[in-house]
N, C-alpha and C. Protein backbone atom coordinates (compact mmCIF):
# COMPACT_ATOMS: atom_id res chain seq x y z
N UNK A 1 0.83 -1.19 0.00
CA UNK A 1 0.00 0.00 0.00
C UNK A 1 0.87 1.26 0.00
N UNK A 2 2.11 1.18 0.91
CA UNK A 2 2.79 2.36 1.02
C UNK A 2 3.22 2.59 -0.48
N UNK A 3 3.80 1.63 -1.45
CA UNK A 3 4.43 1.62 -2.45
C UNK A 3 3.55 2.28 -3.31
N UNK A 4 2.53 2.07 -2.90
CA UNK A 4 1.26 2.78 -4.02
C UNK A 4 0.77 4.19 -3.98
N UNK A 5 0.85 4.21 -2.99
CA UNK A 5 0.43 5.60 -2.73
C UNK A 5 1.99 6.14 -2.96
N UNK A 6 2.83 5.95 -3.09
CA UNK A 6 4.18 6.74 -3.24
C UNK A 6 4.56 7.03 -5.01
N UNK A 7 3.83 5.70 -5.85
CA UNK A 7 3.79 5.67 -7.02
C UNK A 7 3.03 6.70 -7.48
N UNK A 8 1.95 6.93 -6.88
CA UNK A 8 0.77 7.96 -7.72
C UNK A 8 1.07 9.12 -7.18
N UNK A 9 1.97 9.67 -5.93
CA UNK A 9 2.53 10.73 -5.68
C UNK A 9 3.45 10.95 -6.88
N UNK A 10 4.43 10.45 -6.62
CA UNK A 10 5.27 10.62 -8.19
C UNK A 10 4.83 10.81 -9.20
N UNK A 11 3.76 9.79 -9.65
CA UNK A 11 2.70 10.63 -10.97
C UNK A 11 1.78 11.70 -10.67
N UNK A 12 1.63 12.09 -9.67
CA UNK A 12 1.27 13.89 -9.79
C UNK A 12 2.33 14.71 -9.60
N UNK A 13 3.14 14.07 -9.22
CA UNK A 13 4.45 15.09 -9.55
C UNK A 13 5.08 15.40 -10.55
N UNK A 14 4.68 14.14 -11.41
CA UNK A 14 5.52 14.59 -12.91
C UNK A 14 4.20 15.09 -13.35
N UNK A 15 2.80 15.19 -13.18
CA UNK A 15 2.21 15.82 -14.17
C UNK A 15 2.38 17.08 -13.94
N UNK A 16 2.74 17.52 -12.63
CA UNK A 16 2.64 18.92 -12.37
C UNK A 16 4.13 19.39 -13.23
N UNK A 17 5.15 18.66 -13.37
CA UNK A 17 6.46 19.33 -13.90
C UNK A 17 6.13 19.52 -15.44
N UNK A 18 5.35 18.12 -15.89
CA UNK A 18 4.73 18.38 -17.24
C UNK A 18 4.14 19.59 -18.07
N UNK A 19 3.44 19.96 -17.01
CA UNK A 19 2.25 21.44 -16.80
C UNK A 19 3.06 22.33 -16.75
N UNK A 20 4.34 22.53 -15.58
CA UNK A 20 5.04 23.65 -15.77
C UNK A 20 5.43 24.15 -16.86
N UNK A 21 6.08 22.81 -17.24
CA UNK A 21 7.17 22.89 -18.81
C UNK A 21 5.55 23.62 -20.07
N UNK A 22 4.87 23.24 -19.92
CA UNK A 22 4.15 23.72 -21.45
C UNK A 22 3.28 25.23 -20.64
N UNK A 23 3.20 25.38 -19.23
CA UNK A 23 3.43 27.43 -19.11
C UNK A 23 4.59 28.14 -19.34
N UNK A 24 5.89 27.48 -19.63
CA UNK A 24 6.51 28.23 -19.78
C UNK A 24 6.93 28.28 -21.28
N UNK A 25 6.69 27.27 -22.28
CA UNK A 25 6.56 27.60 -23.58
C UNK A 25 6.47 29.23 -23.98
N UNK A 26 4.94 29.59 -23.84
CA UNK A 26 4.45 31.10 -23.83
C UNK A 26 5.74 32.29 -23.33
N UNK A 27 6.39 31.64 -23.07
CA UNK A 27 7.58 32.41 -22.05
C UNK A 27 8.40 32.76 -23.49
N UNK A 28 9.08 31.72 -24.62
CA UNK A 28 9.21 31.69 -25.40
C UNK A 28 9.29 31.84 -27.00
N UNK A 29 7.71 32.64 -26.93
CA UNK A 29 7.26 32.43 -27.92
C UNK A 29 7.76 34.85 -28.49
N UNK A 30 8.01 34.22 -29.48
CA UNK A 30 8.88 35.56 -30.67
C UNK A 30 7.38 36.79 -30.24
N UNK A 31 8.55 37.68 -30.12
CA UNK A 31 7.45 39.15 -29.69
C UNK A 31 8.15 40.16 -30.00
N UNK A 32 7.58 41.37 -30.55
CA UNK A 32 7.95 42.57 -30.98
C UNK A 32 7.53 43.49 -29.96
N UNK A 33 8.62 44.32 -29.08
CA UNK A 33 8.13 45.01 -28.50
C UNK A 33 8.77 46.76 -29.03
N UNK A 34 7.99 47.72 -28.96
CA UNK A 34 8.64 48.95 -29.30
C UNK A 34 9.16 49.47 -28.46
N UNK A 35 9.47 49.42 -27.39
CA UNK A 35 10.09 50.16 -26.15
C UNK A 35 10.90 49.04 -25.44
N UNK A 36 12.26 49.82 -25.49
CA UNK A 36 13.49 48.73 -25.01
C UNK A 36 13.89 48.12 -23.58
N UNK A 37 13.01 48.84 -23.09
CA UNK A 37 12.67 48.28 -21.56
C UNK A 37 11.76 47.38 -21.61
N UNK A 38 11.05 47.11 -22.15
CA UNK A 38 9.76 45.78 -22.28
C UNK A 38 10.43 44.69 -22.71
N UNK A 39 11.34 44.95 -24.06
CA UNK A 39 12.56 44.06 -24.84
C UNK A 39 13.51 43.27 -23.60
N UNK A 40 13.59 44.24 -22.71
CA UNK A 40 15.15 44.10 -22.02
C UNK A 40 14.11 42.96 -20.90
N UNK A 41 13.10 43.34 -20.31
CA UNK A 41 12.59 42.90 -19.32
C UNK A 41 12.03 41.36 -19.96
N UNK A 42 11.63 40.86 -21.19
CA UNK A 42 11.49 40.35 -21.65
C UNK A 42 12.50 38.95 -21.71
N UNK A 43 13.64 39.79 -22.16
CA UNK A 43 14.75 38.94 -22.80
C UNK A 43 14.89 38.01 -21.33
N UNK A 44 15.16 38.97 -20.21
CA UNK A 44 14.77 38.32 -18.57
C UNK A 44 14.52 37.32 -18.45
N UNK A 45 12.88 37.19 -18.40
CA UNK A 45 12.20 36.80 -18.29
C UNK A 45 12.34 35.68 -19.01
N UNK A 46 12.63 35.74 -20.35
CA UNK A 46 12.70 34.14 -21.41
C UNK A 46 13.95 33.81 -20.48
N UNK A 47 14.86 34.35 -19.78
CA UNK A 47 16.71 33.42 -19.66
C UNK A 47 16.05 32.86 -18.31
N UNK A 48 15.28 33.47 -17.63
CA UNK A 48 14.67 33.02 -16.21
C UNK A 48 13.68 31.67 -16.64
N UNK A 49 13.23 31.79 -17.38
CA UNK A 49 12.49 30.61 -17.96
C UNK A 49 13.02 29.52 -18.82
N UNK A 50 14.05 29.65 -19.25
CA UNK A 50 15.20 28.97 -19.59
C UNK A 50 15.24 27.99 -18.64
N UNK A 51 15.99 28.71 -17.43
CA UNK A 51 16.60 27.99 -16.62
C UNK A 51 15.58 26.97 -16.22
N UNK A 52 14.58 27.69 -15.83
CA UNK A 52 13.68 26.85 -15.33
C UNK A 52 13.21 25.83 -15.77
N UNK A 53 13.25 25.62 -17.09
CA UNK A 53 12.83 24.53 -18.16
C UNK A 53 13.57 23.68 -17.78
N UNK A 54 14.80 23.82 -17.78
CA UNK A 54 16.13 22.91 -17.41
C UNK A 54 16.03 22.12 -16.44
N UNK A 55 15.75 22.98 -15.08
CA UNK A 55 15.59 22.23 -13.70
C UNK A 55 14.24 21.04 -13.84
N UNK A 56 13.19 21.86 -15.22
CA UNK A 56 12.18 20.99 -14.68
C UNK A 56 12.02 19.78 -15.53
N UNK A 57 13.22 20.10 -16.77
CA UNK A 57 12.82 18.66 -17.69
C UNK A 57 14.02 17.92 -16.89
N UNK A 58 15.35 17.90 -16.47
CA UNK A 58 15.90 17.04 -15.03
C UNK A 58 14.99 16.54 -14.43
N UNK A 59 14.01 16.84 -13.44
CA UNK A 59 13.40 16.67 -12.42
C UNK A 59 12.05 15.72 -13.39
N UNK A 60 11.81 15.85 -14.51
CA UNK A 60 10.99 15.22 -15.54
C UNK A 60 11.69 13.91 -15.92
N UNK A 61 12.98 13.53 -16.16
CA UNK A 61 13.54 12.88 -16.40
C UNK A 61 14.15 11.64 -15.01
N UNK A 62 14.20 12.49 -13.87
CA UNK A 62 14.69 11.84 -12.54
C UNK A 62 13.09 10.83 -12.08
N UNK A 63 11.89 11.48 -11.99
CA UNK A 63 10.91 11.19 -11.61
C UNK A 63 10.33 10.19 -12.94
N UNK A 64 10.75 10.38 -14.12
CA UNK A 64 10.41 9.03 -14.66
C UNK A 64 11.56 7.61 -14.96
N UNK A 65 12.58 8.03 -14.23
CA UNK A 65 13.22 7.12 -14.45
C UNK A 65 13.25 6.30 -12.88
N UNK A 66 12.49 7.13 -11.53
CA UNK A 66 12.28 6.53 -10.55
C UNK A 66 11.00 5.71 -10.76
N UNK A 67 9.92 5.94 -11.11
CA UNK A 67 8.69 5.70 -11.28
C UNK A 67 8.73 3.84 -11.83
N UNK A 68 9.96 4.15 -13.10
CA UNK A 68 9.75 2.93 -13.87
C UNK A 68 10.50 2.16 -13.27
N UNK A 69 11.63 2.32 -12.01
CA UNK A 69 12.80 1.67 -11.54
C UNK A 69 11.57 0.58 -10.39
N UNK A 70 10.74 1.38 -9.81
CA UNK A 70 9.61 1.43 -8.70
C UNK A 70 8.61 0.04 -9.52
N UNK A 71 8.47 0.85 -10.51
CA UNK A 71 7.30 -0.52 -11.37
C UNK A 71 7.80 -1.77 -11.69
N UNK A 72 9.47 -1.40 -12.01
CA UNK A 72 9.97 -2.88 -12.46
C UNK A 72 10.78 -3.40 -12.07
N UNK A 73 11.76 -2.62 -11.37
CA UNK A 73 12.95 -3.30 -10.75
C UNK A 73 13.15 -2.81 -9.40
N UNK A 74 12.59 -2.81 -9.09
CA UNK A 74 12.95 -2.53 -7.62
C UNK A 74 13.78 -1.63 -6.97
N UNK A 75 14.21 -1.49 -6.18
CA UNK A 75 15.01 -0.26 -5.24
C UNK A 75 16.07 0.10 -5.91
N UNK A 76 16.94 0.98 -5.76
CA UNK A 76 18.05 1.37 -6.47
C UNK A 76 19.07 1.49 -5.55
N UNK A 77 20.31 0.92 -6.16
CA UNK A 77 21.78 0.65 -4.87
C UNK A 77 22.65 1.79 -5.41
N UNK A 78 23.37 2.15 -4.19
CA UNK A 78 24.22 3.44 -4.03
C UNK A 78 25.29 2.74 -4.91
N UNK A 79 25.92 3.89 -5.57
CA UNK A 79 27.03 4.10 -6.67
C UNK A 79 28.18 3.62 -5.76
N UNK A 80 28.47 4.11 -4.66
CA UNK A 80 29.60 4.14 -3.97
C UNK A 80 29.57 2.81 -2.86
N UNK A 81 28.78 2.34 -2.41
CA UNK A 81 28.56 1.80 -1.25
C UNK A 81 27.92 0.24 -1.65
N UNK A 82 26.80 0.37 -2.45
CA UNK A 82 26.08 -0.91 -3.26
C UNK A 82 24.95 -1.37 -2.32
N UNK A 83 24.66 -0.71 -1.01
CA UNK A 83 23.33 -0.93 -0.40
C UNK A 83 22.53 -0.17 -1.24
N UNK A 84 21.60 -0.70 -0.64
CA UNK A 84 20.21 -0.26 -1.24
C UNK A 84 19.96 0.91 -0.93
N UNK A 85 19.13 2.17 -1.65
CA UNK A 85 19.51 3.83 -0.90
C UNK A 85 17.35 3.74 -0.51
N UNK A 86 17.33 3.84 0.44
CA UNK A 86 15.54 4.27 1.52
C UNK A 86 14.78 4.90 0.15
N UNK A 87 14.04 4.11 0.46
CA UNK A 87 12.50 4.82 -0.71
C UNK A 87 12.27 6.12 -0.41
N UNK A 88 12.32 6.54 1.01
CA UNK A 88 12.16 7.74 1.34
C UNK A 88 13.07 8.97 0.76
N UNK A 89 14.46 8.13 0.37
CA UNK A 89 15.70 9.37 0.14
C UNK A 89 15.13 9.37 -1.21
N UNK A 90 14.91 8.23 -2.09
CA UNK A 90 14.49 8.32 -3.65
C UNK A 90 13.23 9.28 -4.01
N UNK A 91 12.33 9.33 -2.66
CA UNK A 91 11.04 10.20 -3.31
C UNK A 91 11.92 11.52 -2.98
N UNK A 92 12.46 12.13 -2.09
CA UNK A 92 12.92 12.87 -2.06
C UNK A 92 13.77 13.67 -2.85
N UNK A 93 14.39 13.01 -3.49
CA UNK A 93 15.91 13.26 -3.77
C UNK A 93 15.52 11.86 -5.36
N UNK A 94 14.65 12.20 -6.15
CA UNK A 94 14.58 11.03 -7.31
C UNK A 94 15.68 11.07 -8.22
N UNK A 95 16.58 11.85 -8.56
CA UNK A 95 18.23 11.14 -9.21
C UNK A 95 18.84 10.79 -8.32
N UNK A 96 18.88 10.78 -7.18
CA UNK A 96 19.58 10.31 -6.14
C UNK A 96 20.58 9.06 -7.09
N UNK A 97 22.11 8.52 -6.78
CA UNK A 97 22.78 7.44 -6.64
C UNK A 97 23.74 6.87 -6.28
């Protein structure tokens, strides 16, 4: 039961990163502005949304590669050590290795 309810947490978590990623599209999208302070505040705004894309397709990529580790193979072992790393550190921390 715990495993389940931890699975469908993770899948509202990636839908919500999903959702982020396509509001910030609009962030993106080619605009003509006539006044170079709107331009400048703009340009901002797309490098701030940049970044953010970044953190959230990572965090898109960590959470589906935990999700499917969860569905099919079971726990995931530390890089350094080879125990097994707490379900708890993986929801937390999903590239964790």
């Amino acid at each position: 039961m715990e495993t389940t309810l931890m699975l469908r947490r993770l899948q509202e978590e990636l839908a919500d990163e999903l959702q982020r990623m396509g509001q910030l599209r609009s962030v993106f999208q080619a605009q003509h502005f006539a006044d170079e302070v709107d331009a400048a505040s703009h340009l901002e705004a797309a490098h701030l949304a940049q970044c953010s894309a970044r953190r959230s397709a990572q965090r898109i990529r960590d959470l589906q590669s935990l999700l499917h580790l969860l569905q099919h193979n079971g726990p995931r072992q530390c890089v350094d050590c080879g125990d097994d790393i707490p379900l708890e550190r993986l929801m937390a921390a999903p590239g964790t290795t």
